[in-house]
C-alpha atoms as a PDB file:
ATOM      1  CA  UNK A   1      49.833  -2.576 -45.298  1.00  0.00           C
ATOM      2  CA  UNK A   2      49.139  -5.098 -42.090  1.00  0.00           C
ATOM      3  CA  UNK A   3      52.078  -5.598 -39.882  1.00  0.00           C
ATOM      4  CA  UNK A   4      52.110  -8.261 -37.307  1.00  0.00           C
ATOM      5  CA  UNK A   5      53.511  -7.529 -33.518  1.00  0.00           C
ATOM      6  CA  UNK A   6      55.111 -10.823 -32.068  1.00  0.00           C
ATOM      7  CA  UNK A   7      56.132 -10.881 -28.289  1.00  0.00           C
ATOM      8  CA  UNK A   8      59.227 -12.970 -27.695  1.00  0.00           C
ATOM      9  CA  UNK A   9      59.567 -14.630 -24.243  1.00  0.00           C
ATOM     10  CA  UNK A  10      56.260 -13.232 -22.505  1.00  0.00           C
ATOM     11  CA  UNK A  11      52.373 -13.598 -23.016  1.00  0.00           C
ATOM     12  CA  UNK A  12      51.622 -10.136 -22.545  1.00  0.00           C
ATOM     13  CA  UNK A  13      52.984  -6.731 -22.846  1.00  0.00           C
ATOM     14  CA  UNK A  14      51.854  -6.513 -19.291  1.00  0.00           C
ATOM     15  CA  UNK A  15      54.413  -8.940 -18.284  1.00  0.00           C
ATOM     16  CA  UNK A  16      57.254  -6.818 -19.479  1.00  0.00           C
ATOM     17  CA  UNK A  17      58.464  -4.478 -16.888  1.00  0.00           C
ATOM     18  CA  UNK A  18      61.954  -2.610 -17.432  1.00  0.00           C
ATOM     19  CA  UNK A  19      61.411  -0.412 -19.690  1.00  0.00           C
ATOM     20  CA  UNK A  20      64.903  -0.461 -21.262  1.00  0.00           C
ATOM     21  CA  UNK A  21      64.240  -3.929 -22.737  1.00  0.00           C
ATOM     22  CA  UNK A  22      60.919  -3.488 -23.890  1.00  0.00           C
ATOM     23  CA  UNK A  23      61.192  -3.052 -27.694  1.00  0.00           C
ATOM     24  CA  UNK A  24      63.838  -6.109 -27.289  1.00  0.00           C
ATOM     25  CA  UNK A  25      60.790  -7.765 -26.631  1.00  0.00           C
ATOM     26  CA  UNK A  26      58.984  -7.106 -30.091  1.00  0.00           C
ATOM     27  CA  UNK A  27      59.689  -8.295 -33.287  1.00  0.00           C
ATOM     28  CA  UNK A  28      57.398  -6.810 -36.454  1.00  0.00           C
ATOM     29  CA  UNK A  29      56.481  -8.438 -39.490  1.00  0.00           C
ATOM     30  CA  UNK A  30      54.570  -7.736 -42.725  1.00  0.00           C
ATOM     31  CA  UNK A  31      51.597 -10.112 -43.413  1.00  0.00           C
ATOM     32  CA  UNK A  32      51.882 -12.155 -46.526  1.00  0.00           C
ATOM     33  CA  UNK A  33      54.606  -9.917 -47.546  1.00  0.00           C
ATOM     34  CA  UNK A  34      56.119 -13.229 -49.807  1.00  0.00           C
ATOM     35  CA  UNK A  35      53.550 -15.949 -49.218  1.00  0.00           C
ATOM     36  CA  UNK A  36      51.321 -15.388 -52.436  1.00  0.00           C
ATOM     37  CA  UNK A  37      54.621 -15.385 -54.338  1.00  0.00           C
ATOM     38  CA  UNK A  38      55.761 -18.400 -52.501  1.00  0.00           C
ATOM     39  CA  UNK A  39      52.709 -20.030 -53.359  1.00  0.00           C
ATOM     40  CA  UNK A  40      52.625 -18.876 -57.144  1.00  0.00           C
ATOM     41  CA  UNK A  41      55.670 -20.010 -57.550  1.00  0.00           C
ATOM     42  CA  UNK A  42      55.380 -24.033 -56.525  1.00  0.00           C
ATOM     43  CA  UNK A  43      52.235 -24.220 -58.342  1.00  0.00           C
ATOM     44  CA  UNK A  44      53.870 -22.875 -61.384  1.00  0.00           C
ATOM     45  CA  UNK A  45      56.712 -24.935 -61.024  1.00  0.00           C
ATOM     46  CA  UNK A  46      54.902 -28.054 -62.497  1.00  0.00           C
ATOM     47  CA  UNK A  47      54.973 -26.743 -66.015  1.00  0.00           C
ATOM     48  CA  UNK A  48      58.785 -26.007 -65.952  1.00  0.00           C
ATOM     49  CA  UNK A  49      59.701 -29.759 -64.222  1.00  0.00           C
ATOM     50  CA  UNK A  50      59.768 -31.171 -67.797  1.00  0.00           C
ATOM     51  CA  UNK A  51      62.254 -28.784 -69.166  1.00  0.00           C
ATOM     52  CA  UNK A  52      64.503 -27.649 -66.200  1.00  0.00           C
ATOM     53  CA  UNK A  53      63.984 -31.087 -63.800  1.00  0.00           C
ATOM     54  CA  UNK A  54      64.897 -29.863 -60.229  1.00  0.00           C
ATOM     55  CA  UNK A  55      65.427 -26.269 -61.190  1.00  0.00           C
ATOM     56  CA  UNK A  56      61.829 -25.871 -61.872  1.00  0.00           C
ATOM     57  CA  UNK A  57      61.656 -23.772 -58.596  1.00  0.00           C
ATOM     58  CA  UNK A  58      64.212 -21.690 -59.659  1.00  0.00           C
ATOM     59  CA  UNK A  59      63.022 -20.763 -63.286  1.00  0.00           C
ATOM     60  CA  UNK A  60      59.438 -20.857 -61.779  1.00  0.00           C
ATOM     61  CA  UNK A  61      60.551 -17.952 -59.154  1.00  0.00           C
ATOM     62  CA  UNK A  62      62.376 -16.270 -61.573  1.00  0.00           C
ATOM     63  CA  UNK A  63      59.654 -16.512 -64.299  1.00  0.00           C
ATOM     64  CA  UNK A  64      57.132 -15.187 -62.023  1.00  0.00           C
ATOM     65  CA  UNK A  65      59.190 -12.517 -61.099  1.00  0.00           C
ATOM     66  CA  UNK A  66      59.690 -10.547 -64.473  1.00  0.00           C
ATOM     67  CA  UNK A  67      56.144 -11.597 -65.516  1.00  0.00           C
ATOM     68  CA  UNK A  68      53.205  -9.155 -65.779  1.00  0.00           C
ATOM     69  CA  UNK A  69      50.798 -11.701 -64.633  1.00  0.00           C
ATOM     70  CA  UNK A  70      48.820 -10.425 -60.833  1.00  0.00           C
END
C-alpha cells in the first residue's frame, strides 16, 4: 500500500520546530485509495443514463460495487 505524507502550513519538516505540534503538522493519505472506482464508475454511468436519467451515478456506483468485474 502507498501512503502519501502532506505538510500543512510549512514547506519542510525542517521548518517545524516545537515538537509538541509536529504530527499536527501531517496529514496521511492512501494513494488512489477510491480514484479507479471513481473513475469506473462515471464511465459506466453512460449505459445506465437511458434507464435511471440522473441517477445513473448512483446505480453506476452501486452496480460496480457488488460486481465481480476488476
Amino acid at each position: 500500500m502507498d501512503v502519501n505524507k502532506v505538510l500543512l502550513d510549512v514547506e519542510h519538516e525542517d521548518e517545524i520546530v516545537d515538537a509538541e505540534t509536529r504530527n499536527a503538522k501531517f496529514r496521511y493519505s492512501v494513494i488512489n485509495a477510491a480514484v479507479g472506482y471513481i473513475a469506473k464508475c462515471t464511465h459506466k454511468a453512460a449505459a445506465h443514463k437511458p434507464y435511471t436519467g440522473k441517477a445513473c451515478y448512483i446505480t453506476s456506483a452501486m452496480a460496480n460495487f457488488f460486481s465481480s468485474d476488476v
